[in-house]
PDB file of N, CA and C in Angstrom:
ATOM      1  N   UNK A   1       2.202  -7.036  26.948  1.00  0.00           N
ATOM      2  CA  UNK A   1       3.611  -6.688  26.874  1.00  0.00           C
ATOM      3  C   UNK A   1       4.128  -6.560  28.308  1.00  0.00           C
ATOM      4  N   UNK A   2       4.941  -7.866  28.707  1.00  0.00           N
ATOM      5  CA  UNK A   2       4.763  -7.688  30.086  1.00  0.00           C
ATOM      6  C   UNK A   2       6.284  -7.278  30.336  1.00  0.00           C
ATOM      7  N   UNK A   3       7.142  -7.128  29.141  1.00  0.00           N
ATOM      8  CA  UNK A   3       8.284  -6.627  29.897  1.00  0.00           C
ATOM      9  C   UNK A   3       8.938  -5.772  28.150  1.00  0.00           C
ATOM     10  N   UNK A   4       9.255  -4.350  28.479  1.00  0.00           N
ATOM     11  CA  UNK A   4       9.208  -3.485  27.190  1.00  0.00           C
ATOM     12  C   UNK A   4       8.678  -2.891  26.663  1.00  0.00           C
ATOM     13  N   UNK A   5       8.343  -2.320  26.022  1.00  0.00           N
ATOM     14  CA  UNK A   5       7.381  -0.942  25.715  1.00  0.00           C
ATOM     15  C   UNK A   5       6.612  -1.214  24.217  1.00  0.00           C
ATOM     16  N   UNK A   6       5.295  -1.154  24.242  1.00  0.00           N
ATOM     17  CA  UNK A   6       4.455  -1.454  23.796  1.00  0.00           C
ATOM     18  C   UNK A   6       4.945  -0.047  22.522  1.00  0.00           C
ATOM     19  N   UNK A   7       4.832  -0.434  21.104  1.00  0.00           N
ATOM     20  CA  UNK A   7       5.792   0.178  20.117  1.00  0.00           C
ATOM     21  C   UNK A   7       4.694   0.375  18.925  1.00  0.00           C
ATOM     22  N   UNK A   8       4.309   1.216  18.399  1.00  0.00           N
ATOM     23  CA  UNK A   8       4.038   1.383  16.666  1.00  0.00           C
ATOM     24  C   UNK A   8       4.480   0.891  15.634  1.00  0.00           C
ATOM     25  N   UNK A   9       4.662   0.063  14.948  1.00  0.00           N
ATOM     26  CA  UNK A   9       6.072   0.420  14.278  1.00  0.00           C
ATOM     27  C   UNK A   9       5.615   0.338  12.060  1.00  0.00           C
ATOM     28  N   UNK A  10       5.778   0.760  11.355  1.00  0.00           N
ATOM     29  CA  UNK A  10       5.932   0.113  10.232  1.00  0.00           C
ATOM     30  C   UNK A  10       5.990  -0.668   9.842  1.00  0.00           C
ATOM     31  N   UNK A  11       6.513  -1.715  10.385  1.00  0.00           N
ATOM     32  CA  UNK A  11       7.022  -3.170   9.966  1.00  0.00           C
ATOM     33  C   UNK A  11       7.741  -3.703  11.209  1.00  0.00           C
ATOM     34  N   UNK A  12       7.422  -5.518  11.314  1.00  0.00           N
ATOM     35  CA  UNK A  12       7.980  -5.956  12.051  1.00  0.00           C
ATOM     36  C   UNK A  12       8.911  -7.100  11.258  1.00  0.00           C
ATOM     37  N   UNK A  13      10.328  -6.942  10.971  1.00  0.00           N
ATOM     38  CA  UNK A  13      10.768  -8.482  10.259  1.00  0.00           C
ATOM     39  C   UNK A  13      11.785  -8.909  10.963  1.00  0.00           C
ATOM     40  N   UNK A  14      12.310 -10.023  10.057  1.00  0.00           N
ATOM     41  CA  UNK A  14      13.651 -10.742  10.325  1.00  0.00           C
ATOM     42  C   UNK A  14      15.095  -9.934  10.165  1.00  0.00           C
ATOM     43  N   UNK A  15      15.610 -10.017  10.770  1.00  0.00           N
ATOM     44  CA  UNK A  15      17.137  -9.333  10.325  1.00  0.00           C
ATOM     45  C   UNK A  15      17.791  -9.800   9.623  1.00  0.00           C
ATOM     46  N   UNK A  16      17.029 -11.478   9.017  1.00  0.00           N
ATOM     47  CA  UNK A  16      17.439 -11.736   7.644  1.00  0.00           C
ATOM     48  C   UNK A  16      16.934 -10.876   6.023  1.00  0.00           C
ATOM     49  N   UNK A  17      15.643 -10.245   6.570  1.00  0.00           N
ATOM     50  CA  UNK A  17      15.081  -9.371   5.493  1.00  0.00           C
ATOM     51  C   UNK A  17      15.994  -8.788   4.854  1.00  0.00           C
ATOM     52  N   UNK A  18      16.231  -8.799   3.883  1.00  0.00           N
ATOM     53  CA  UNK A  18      17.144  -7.749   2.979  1.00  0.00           C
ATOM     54  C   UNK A  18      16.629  -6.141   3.233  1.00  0.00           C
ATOM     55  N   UNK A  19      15.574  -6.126   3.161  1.00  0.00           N
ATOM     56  CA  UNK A  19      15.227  -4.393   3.402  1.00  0.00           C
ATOM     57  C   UNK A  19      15.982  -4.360   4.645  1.00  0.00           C
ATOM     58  N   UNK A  20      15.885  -4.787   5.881  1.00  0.00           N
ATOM     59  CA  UNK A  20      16.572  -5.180   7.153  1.00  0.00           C
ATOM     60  C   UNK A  20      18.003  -4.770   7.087  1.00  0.00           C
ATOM     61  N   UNK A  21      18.418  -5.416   6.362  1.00  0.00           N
ATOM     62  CA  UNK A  21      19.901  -6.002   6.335  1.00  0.00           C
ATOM     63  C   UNK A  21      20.204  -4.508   5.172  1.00  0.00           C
ATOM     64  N   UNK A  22      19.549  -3.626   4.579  1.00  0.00           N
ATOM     65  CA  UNK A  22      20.022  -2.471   3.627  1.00  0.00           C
ATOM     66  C   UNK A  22      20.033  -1.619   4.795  1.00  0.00           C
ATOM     67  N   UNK A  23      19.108  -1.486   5.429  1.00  0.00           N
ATOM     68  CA  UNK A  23      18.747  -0.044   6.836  1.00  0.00           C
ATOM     69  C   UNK A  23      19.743  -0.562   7.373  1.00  0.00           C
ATOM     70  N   UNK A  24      20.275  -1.473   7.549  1.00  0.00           N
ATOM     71  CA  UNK A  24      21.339  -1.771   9.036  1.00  0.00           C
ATOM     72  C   UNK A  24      22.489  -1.502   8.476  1.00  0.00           C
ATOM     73  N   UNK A  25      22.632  -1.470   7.021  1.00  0.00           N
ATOM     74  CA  UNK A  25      24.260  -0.970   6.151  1.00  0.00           C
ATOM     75  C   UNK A  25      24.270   0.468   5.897  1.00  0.00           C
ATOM     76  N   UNK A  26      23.100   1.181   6.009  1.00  0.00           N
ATOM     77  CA  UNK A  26      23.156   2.182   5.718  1.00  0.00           C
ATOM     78  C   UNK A  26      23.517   3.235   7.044  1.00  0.00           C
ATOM     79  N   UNK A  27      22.808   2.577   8.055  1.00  0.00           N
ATOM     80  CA  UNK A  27      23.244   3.254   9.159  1.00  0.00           C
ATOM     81  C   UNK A  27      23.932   2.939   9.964  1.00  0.00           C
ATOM     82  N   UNK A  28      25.042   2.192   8.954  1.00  0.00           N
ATOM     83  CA  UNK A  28      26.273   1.346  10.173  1.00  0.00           C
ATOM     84  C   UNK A  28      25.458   0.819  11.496  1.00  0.00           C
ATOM     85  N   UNK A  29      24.307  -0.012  11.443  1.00  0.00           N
ATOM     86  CA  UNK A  29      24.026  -1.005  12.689  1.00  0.00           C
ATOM     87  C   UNK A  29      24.363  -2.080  12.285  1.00  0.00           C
ATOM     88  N   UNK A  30      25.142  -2.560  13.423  1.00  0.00           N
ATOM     89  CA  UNK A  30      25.223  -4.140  13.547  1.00  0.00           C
ATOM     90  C   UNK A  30      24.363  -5.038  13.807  1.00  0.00           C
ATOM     91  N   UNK A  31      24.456  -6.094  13.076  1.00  0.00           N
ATOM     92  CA  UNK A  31      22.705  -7.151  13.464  1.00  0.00           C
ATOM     93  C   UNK A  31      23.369  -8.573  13.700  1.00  0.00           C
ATOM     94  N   UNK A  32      22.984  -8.825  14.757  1.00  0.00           N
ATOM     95  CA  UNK A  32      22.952 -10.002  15.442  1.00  0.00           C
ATOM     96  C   UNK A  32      23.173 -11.147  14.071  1.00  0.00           C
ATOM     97  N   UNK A  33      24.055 -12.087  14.347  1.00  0.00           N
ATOM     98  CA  UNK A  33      24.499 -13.414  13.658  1.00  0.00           C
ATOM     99  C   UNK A  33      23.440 -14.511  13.752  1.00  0.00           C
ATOM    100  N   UNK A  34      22.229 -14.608  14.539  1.00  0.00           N
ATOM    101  CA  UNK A  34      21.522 -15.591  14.749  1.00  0.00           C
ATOM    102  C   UNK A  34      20.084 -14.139  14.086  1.00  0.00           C
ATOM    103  N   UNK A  35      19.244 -15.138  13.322  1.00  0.00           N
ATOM    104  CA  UNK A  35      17.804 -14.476  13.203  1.00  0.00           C
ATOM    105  C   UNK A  35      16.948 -13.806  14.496  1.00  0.00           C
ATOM    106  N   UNK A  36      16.611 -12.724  14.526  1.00  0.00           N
ATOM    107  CA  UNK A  36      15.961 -12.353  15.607  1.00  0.00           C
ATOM    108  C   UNK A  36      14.985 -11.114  14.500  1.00  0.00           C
ATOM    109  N   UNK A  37      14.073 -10.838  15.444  1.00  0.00           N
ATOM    110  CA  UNK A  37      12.809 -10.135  15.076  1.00  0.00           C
ATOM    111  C   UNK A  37      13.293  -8.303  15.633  1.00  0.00           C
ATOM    112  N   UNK A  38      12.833  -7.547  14.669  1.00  0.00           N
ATOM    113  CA  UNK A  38      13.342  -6.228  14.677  1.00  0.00           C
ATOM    114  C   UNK A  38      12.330  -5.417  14.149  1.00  0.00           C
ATOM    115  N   UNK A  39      11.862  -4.183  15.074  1.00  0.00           N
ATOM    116  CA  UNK A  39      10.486  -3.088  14.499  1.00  0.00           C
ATOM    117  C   UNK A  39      11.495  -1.872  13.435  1.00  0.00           C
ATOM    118  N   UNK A  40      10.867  -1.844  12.677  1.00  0.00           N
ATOM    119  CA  UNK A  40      11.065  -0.893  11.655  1.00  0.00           C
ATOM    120  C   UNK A  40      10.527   0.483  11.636  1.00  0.00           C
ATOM    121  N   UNK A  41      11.322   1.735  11.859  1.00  0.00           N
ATOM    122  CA  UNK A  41      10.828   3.051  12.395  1.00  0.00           C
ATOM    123  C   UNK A  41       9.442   2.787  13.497  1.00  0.00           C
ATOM    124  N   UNK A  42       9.458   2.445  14.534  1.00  0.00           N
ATOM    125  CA  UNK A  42       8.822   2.133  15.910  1.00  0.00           C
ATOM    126  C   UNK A  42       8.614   3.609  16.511  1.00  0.00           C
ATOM    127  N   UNK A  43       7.423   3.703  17.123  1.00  0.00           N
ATOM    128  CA  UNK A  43       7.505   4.872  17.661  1.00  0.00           C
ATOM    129  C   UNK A  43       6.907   4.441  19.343  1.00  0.00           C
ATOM    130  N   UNK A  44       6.900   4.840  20.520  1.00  0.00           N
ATOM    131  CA  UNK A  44       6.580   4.195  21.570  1.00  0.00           C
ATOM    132  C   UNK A  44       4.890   5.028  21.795  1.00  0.00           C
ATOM    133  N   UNK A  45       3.891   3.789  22.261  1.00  0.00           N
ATOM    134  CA  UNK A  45       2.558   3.927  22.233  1.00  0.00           C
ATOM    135  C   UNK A  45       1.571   4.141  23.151  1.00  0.00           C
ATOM    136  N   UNK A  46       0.892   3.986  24.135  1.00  0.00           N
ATOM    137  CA  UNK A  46       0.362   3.849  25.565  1.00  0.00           C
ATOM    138  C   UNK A  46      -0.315   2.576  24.804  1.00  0.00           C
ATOM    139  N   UNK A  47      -0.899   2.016  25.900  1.00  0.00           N
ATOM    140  CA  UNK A  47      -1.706   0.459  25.818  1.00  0.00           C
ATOM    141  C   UNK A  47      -3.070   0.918  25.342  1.00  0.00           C
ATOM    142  N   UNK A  48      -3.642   2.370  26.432  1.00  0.00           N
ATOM    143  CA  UNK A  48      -4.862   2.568  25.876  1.00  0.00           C
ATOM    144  C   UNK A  48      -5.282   2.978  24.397  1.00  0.00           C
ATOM    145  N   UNK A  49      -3.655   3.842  23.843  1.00  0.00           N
ATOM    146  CA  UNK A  49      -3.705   4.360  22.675  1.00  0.00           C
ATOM    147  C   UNK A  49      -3.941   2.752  21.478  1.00  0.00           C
ATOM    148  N   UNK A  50      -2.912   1.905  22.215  1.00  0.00           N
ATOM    149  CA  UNK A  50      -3.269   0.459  21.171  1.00  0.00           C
ATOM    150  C   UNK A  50      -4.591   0.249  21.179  1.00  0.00           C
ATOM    151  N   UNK A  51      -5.477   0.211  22.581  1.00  0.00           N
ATOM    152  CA  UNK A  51      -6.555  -0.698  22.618  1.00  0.00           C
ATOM    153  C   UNK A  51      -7.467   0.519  21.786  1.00  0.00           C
ATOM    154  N   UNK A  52      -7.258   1.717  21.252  1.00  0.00           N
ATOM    155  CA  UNK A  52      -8.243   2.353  20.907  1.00  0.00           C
ATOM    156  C   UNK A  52      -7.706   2.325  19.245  1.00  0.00           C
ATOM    157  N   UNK A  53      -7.327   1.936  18.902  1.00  0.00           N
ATOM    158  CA  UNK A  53      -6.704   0.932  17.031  1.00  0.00           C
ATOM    159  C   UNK A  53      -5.951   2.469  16.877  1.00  0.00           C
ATOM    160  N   UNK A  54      -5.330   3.105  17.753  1.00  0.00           N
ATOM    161  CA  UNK A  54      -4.467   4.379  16.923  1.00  0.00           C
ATOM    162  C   UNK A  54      -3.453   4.157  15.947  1.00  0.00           C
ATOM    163  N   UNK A  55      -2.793   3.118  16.271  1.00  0.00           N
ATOM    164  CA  UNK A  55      -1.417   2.382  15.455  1.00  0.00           C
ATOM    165  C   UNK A  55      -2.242   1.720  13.889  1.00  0.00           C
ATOM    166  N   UNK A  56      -2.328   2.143  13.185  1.00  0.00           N
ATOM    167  CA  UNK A  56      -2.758   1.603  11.966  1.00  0.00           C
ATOM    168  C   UNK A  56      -1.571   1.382  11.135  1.00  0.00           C
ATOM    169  N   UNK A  57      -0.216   0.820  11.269  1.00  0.00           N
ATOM    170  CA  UNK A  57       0.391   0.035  11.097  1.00  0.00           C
ATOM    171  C   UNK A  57       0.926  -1.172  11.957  1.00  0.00           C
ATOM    172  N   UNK A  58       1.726  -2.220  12.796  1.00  0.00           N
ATOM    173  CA  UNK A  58       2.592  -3.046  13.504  1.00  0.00           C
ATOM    174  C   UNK A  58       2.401  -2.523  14.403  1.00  0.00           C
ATOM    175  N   UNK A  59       1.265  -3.075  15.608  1.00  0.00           N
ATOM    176  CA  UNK A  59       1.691  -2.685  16.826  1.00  0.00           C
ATOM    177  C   UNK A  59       2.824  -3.873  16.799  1.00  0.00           C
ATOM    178  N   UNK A  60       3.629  -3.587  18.487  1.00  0.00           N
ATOM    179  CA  UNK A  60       4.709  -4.553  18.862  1.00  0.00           C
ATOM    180  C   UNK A  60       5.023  -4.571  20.157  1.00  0.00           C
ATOM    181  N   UNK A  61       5.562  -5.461  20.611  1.00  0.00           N
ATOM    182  CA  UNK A  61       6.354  -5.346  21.687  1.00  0.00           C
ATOM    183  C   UNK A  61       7.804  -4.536  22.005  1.00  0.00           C
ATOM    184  N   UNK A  62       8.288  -4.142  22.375  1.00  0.00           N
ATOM    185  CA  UNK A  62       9.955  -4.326  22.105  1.00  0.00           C
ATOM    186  C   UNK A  62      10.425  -4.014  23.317  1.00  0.00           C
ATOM    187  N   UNK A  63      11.890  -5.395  23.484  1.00  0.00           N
ATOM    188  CA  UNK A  63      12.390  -5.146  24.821  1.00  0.00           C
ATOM    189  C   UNK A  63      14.042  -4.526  24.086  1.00  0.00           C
ATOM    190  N   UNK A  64      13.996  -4.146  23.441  1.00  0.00           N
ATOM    191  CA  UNK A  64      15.713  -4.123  22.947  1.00  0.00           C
ATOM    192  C   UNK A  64      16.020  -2.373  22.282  1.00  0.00           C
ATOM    193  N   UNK A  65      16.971  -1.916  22.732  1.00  0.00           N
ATOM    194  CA  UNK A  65      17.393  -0.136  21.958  1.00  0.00           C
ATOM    195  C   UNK A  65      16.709  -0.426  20.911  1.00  0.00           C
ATOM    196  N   UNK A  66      16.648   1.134  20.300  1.00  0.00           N
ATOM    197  CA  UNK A  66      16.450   1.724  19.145  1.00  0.00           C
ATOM    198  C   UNK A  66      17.825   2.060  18.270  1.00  0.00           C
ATOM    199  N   UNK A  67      17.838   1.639  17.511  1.00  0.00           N
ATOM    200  CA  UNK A  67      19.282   2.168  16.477  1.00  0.00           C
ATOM    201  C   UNK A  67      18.784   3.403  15.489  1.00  0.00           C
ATOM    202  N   UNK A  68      19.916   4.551  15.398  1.00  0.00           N
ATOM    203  CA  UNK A  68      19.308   5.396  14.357  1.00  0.00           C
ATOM    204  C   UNK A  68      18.144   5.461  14.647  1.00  0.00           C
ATOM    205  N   UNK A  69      17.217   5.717  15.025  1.00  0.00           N
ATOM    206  CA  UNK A  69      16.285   5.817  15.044  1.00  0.00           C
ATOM    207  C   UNK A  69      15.103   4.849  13.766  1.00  0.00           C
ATOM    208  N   UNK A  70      15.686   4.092  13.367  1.00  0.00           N
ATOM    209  CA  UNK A  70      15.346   3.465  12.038  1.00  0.00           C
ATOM    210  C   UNK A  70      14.740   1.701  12.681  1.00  0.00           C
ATOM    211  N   UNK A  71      15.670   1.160  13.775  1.00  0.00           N
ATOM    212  CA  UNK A  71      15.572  -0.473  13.811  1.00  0.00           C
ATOM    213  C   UNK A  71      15.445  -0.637  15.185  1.00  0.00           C
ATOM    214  N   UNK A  72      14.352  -1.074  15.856  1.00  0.00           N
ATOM    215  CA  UNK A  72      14.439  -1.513  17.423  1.00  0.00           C
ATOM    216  C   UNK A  72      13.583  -2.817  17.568  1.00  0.00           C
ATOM    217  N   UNK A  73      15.100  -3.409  18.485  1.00  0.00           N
ATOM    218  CA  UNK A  73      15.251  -4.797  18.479  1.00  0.00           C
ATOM    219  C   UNK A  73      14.813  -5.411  19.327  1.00  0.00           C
ATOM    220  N   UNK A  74      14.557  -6.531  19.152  1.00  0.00           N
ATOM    221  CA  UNK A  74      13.911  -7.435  20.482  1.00  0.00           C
ATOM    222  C   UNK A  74      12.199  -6.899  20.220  1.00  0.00           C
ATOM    223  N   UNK A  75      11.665  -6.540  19.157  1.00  0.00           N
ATOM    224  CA  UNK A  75      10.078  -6.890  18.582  1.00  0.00           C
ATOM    225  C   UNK A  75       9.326  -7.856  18.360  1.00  0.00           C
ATOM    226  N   UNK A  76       7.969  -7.878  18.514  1.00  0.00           N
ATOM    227  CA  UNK A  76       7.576  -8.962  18.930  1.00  0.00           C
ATOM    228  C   UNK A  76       6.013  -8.583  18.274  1.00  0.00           C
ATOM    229  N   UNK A  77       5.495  -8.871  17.307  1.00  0.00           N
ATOM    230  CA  UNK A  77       4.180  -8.243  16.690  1.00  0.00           C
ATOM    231  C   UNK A  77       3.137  -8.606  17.915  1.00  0.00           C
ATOM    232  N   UNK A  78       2.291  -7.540  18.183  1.00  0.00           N
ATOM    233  CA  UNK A  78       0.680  -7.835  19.055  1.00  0.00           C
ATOM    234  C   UNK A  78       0.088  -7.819  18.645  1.00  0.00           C
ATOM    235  N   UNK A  79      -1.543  -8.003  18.892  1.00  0.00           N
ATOM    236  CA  UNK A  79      -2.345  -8.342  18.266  1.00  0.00           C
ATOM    237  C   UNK A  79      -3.079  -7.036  18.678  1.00  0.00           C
ATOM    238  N   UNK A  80      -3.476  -6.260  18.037  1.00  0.00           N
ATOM    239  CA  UNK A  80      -4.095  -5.273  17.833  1.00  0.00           C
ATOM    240  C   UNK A  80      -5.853  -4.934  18.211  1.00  0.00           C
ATOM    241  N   UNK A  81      -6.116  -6.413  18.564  1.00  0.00           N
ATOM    242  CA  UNK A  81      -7.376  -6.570  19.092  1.00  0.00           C
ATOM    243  C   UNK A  81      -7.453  -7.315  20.716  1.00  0.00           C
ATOM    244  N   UNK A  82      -6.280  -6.742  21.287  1.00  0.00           N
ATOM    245  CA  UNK A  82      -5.998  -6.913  22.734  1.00  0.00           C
ATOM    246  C   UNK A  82      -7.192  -6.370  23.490  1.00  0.00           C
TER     247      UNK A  82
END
């Protein structure tokens, strides 16, 4: 993760996802007109905490805010065996 903060998250999807697209109506966020990738309740991680498997859901990348605390954008799934 060479630029953004290495993230936890629940889920990583499309902002075409309908679950996506319900969290973003519910908490009045606006979502981008073109498909882009978005972490779902993300929490921020250390690298060593990844490399030691603490995240037992979506690790991620993410270079983009947090909304509500619910959707942070600009996610990017890692591989958990970094």
């Amino acid at each position: 993760c060479n630029t953004g903060s290495i993230n936890c998250c629940e889920s990583v999807q499309s902002t075409t996802d309908p679950a996506v697209q319900t969290l973003a109506g519910l908490f009045d966020i606006a979502l981008p007109n073109a498909a882009a990738l978005v972490g779902v309740h993300c929490n921020p991680i250390s690298a060593l905490a990844l490399s030691s498997n603490s995240c037992s859901e979506q690790p991620a990348c993410c270079t983009g805010n947090q909304m509500a605390g619910v959707l942070t954008f600009g996610c990017n799934p890692l591989n958990a065996d970094l």
